[in-house]
N, C-alpha and C. Protein backbone atom coordinates (compact mmCIF):
# COMPACT_ATOMS: atom_id res chain seq x y z
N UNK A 1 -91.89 39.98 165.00
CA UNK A 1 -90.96 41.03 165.36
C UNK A 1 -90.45 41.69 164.09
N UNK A 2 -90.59 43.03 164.11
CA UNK A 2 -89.79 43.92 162.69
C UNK A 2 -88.69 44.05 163.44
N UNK A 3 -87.65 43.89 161.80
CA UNK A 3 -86.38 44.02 162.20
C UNK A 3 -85.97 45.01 161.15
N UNK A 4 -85.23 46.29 161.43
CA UNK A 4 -84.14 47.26 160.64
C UNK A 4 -82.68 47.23 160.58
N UNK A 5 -82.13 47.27 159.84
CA UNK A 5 -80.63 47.21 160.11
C UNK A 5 -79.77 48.84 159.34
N UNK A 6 -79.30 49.62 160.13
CA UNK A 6 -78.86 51.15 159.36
C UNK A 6 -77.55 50.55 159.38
N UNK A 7 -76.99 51.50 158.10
CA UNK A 7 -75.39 50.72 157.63
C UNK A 7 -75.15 52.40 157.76
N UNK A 8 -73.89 52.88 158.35
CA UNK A 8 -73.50 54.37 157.54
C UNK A 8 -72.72 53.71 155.94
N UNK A 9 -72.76 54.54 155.52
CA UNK A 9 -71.96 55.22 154.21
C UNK A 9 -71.22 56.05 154.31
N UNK A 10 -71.36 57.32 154.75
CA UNK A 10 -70.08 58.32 154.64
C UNK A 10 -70.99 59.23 155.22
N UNK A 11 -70.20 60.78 155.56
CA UNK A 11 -70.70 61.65 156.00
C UNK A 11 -71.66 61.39 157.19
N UNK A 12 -73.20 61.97 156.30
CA UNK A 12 -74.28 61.78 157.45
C UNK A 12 -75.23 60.84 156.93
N UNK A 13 -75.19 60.14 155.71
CA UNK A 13 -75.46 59.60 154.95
C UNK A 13 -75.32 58.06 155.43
N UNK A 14 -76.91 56.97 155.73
CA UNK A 14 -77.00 55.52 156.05
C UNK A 14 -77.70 55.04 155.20
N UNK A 15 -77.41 54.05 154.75
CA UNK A 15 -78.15 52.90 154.25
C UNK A 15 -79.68 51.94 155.24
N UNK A 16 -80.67 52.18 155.08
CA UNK A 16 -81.37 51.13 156.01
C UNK A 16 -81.76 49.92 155.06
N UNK A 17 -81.90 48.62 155.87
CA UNK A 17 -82.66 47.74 155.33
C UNK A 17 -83.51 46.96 156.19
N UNK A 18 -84.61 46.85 155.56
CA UNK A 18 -85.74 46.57 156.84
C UNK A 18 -86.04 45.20 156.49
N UNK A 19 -86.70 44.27 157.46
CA UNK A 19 -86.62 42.97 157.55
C UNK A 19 -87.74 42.11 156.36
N UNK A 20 -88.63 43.19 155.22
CA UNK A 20 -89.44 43.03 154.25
C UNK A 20 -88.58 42.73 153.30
N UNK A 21 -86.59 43.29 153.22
CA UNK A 21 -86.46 43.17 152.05
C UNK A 21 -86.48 44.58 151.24
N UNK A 22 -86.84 46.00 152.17
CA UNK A 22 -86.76 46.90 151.36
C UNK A 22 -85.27 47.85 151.87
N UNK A 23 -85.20 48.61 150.87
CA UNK A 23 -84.36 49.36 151.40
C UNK A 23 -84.17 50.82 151.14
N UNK A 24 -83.69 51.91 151.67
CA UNK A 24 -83.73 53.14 151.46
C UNK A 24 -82.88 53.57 152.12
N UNK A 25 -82.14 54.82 151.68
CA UNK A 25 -80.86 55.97 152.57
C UNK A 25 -81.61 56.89 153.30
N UNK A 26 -81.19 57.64 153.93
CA UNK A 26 -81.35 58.33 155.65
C UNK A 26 -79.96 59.12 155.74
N UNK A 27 -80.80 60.11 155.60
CA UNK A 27 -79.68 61.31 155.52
C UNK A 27 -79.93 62.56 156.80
N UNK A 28 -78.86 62.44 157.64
CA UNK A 28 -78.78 63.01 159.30
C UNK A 28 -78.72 64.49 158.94
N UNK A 29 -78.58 64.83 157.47
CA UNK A 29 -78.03 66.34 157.73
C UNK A 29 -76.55 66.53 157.52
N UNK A 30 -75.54 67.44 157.28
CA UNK A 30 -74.16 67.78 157.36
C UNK A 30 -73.44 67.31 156.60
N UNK A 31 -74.11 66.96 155.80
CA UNK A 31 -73.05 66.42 154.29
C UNK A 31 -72.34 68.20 153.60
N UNK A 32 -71.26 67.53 153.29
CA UNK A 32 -70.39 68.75 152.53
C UNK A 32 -71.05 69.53 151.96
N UNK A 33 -71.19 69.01 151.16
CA UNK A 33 -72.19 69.89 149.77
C UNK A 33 -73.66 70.47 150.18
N UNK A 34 -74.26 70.14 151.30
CA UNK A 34 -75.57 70.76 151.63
C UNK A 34 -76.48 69.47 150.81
N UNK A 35 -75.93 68.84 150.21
CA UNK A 35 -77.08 68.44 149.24
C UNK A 35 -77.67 67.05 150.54
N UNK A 36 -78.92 66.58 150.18
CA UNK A 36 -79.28 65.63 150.97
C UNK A 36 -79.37 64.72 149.74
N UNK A 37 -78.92 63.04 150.61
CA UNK A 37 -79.66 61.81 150.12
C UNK A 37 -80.22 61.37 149.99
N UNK A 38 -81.29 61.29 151.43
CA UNK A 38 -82.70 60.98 151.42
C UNK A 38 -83.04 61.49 152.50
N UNK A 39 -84.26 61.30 152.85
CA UNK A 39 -84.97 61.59 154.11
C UNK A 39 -84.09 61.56 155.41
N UNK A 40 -84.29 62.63 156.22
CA UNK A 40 -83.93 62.33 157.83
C UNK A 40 -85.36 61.02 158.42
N UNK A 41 -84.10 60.75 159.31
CA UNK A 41 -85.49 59.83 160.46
C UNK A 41 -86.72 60.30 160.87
N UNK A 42 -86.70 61.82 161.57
CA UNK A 42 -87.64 61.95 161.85
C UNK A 42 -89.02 62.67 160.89
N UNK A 43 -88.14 62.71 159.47
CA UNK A 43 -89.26 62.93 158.41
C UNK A 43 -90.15 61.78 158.11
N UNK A 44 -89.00 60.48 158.16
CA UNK A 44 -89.67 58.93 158.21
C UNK A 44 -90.45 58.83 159.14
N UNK A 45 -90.58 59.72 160.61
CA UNK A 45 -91.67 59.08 161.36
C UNK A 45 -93.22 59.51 160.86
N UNK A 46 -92.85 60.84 160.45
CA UNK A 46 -93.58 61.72 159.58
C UNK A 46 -94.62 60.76 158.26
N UNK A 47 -93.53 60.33 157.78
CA UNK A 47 -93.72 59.16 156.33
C UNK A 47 -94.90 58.56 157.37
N UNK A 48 -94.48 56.92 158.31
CA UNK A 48 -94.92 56.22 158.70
C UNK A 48 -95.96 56.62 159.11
N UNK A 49 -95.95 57.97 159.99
CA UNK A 49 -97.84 58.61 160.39
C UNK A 49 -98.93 58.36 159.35
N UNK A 50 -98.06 59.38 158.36
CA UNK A 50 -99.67 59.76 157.55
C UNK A 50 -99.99 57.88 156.60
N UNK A 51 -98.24 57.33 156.46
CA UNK A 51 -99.09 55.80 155.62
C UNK A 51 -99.95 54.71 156.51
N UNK A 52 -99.60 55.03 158.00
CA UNK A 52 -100.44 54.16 158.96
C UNK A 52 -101.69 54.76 158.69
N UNK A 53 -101.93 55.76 159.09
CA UNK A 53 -103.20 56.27 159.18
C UNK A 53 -104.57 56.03 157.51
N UNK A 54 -103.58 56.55 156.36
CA UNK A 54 -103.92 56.43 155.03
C UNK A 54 -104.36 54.87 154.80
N UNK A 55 -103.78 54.33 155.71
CA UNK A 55 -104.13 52.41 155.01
C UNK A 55 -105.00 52.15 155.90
N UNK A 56 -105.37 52.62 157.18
CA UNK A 56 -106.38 52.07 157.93
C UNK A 56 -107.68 53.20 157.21
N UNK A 57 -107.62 54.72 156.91
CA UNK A 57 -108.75 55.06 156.70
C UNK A 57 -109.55 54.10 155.02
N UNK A 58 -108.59 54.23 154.26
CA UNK A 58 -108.75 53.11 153.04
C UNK A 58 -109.66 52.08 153.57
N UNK A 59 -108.92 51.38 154.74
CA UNK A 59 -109.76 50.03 155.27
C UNK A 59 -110.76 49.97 155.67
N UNK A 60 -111.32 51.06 156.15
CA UNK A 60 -112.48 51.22 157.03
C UNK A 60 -113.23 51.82 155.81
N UNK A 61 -113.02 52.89 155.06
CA UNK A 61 -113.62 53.14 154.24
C UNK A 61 -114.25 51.94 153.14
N UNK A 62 -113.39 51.23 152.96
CA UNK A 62 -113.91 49.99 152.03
C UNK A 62 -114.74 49.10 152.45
N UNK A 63 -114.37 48.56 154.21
CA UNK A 63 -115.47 48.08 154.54
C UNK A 63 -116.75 48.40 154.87
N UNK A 64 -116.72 49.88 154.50
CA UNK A 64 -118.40 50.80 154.49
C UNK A 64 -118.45 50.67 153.14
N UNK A 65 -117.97 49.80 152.55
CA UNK A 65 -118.49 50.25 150.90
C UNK A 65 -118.93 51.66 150.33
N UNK A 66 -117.74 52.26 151.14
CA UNK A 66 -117.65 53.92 150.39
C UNK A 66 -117.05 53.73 149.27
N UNK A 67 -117.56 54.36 147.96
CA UNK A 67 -117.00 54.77 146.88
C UNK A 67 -115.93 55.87 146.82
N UNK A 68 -114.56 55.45 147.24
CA UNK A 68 -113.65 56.06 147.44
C UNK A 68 -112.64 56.21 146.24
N UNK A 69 -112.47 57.43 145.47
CA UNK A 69 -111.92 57.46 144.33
C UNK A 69 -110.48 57.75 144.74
N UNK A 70 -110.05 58.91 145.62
CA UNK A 70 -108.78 59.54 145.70
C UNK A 70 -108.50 59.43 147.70
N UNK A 71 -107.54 59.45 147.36
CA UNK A 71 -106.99 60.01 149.51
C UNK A 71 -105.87 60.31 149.34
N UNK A 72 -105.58 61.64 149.65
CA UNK A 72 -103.71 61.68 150.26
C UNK A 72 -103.76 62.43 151.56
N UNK A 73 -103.01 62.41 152.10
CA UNK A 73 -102.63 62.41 153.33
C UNK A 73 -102.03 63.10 153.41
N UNK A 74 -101.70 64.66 154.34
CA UNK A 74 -100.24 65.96 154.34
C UNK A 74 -100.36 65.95 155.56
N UNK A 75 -99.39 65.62 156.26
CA UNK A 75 -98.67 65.95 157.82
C UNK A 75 -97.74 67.15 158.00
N UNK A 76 -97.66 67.83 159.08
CA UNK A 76 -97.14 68.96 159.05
C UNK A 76 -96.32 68.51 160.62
N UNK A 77 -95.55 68.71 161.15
CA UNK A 77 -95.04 68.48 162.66
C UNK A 77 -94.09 69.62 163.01
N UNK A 78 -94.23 70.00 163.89
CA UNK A 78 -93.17 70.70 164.80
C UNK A 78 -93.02 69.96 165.76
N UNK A 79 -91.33 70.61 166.10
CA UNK A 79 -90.63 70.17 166.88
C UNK A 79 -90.31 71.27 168.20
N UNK A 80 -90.01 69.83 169.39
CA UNK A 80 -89.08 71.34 170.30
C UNK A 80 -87.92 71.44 170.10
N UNK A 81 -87.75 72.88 170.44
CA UNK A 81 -86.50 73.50 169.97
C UNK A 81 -85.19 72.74 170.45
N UNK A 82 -84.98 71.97 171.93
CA UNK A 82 -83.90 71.48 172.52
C UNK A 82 -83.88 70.02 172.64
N UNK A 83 -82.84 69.65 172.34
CA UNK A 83 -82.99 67.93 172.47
C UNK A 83 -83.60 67.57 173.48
N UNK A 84 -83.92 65.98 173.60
CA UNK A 84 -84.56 65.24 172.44
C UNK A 84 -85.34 66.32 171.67
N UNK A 85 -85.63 66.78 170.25
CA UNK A 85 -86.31 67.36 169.34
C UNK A 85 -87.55 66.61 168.87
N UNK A 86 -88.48 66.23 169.55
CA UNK A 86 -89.28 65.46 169.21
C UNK A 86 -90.81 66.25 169.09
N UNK A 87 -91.54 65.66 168.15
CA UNK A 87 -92.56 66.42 167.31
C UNK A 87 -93.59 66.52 169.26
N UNK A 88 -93.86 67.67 168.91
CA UNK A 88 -95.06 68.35 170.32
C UNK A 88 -96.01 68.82 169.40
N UNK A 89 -96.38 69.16 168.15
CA UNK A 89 -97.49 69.41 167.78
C UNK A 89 -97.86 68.89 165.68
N UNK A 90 -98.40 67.92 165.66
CA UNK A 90 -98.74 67.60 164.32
C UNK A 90 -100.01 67.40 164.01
N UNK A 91 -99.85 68.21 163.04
CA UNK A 91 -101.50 68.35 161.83
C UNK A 91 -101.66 67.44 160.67
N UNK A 92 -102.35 66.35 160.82
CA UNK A 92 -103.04 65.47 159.74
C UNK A 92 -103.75 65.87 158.80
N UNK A 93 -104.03 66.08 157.25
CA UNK A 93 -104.91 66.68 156.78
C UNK A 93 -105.05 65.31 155.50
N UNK A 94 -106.28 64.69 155.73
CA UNK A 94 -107.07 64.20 154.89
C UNK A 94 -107.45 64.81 153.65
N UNK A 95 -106.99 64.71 152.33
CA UNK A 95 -107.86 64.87 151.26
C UNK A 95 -109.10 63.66 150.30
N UNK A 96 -109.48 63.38 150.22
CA UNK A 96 -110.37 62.19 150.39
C UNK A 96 -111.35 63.06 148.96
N UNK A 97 -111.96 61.95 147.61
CA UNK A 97 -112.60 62.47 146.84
C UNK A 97 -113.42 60.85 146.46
N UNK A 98 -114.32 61.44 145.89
CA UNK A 98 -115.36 60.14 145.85
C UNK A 98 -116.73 60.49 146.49
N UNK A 99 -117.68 59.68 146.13
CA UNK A 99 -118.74 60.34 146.94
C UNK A 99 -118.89 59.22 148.27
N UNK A 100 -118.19 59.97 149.17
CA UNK A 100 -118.11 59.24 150.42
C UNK A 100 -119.11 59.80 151.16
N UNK A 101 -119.74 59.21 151.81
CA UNK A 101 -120.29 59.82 153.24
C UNK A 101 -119.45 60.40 153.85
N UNK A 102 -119.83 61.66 153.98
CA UNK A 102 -118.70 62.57 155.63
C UNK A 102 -118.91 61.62 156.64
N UNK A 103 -119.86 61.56 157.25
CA UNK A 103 -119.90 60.50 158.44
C UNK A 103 -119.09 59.53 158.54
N UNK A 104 -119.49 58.61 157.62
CA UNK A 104 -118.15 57.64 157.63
C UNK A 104 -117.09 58.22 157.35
N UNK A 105 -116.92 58.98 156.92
CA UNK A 105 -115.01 59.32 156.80
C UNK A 105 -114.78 59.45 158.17
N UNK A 106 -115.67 60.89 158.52
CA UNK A 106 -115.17 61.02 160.09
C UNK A 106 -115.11 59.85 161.28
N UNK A 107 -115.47 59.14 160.78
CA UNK A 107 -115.67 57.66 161.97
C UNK A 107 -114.54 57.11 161.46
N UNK A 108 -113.76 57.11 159.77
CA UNK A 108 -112.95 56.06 159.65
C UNK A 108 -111.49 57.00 160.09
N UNK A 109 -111.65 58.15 160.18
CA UNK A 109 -109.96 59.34 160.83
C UNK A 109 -110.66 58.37 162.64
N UNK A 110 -111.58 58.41 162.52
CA UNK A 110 -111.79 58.62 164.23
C UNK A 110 -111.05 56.94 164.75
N UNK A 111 -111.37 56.02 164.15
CA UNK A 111 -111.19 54.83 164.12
C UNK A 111 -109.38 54.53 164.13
N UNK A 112 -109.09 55.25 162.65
CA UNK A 112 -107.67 55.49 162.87
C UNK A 112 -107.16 55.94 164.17
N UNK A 113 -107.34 57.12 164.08
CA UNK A 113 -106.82 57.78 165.66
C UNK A 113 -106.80 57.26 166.93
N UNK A 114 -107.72 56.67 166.87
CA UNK A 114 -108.06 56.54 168.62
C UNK A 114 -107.46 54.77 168.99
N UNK A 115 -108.22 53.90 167.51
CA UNK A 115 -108.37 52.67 167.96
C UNK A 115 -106.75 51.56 167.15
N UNK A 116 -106.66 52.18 165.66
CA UNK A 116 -105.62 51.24 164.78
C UNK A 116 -104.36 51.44 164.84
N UNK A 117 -103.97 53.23 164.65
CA UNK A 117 -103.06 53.87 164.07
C UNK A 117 -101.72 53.69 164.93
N UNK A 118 -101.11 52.65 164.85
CA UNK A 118 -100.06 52.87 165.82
C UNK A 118 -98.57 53.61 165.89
N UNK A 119 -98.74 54.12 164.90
CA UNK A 119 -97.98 55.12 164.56
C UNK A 119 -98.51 56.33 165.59
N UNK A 120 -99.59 56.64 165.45
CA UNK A 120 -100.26 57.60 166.44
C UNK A 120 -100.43 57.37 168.09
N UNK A 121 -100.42 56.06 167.80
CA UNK A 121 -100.72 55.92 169.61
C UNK A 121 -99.35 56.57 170.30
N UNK A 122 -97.93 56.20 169.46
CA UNK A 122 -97.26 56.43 170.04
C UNK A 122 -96.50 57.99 169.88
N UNK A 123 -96.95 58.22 168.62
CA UNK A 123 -96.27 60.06 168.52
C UNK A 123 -97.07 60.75 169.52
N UNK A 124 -98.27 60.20 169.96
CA UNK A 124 -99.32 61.10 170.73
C UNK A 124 -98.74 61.47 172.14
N UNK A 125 -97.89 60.35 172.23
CA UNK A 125 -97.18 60.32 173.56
C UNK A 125 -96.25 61.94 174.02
N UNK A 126 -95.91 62.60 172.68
CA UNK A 126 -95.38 63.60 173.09
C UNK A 126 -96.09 64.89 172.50
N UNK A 127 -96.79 64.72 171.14
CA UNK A 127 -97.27 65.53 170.56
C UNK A 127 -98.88 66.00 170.51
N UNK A 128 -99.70 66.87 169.71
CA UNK A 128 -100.64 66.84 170.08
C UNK A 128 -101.19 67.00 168.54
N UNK A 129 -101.70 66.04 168.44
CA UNK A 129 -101.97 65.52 166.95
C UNK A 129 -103.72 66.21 166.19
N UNK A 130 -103.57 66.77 165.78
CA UNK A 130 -104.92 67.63 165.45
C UNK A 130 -104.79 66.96 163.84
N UNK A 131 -106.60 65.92 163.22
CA UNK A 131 -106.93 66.00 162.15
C UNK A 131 -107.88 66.93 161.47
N UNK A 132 -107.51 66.69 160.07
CA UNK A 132 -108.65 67.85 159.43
C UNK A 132 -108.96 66.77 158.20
N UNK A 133 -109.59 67.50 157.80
CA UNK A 133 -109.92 66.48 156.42
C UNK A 133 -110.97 67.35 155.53
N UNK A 134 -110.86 66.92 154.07
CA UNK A 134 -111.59 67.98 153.14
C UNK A 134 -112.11 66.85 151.90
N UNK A 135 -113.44 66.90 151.97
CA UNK A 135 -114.05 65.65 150.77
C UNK A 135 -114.38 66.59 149.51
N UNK A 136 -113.53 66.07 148.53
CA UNK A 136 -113.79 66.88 147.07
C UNK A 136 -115.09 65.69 146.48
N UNK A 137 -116.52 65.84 146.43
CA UNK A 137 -117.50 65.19 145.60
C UNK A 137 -117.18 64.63 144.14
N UNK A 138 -117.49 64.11 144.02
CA UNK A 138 -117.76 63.96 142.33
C UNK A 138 -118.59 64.82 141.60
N UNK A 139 -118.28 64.91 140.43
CA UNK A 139 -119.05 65.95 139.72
C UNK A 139 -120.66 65.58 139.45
N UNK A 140 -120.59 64.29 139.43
CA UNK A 140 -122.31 63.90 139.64
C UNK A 140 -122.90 64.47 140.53
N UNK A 141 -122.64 64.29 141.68
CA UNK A 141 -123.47 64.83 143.09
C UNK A 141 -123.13 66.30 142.96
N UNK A 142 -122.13 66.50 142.53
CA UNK A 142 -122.06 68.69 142.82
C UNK A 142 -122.90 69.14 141.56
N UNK A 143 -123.89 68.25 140.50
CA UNK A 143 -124.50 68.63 139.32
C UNK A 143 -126.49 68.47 140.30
């Protein structure tokens, strides 16, 4: 069982600490100054998407013994306009460099998506999650 515990601090401003031992602030918005502390929650669900997804394509990729040099991961989400505000449409975009097989990449997003990512199983529930992905070669193979 994961366990979180949010502390406020002041304003809109919480403390979380999660049951690993880590910890980080969570900032709701409406602090005086405009300035933020850290992330809102639902940027963290944002966070948690693309690192679920990023550690299972890694995994699958490695166990194809793809030569995988680089991966980052950019999520984009909209929201609906009226509460609950919860993401209805997010874009995954894979950057991936190394000389990977496309094939296998696309099997290891597909693998994520459908079968590991549980971050996804459950945003899918409201949103409609579209990946993309773009393989930069190595300069060997583009010679």
């Amino acid at each position: 069982m994961n366990e979180t515990t949010v502390q406020w601090i002041d304003e809109m401003t919480f403390s979380a600490a999660t049951g690993s031992g880590h910890t980080l602030v969570l900032d709701g918005g409406g602090n005086k100054d405009g300035a933020s502390a850290g992330p809102s929650p639902m940027e963290l669900m944002l966070v948690g998407l693309a690192g679920c997804t990023a550690i299972d394509v890694v995994m699958i990729l490695r166990r194809q013994r793809q030569p995988l040099a680089g991966l980052s991961v950019t999520i984009k989400g909209e929201r609906a306009p009226d509460p609950p505000r919860v993401y209805t449409h997010i874009t995954i975009e894979y950057v991936v460099s190394g000389d990977v097989d496309e094939n296998k990449l696309q099997r290891a997003i597909q693998l994520s998506e459908e079968k590991y990512c549980s971050a996804s199983a459950m945003l899918e529930k409201t949103a409609v999650i579209e990946h993309r992905y773009r393989l930069l070669k190595t300069d060997a193979e583009a010679e």
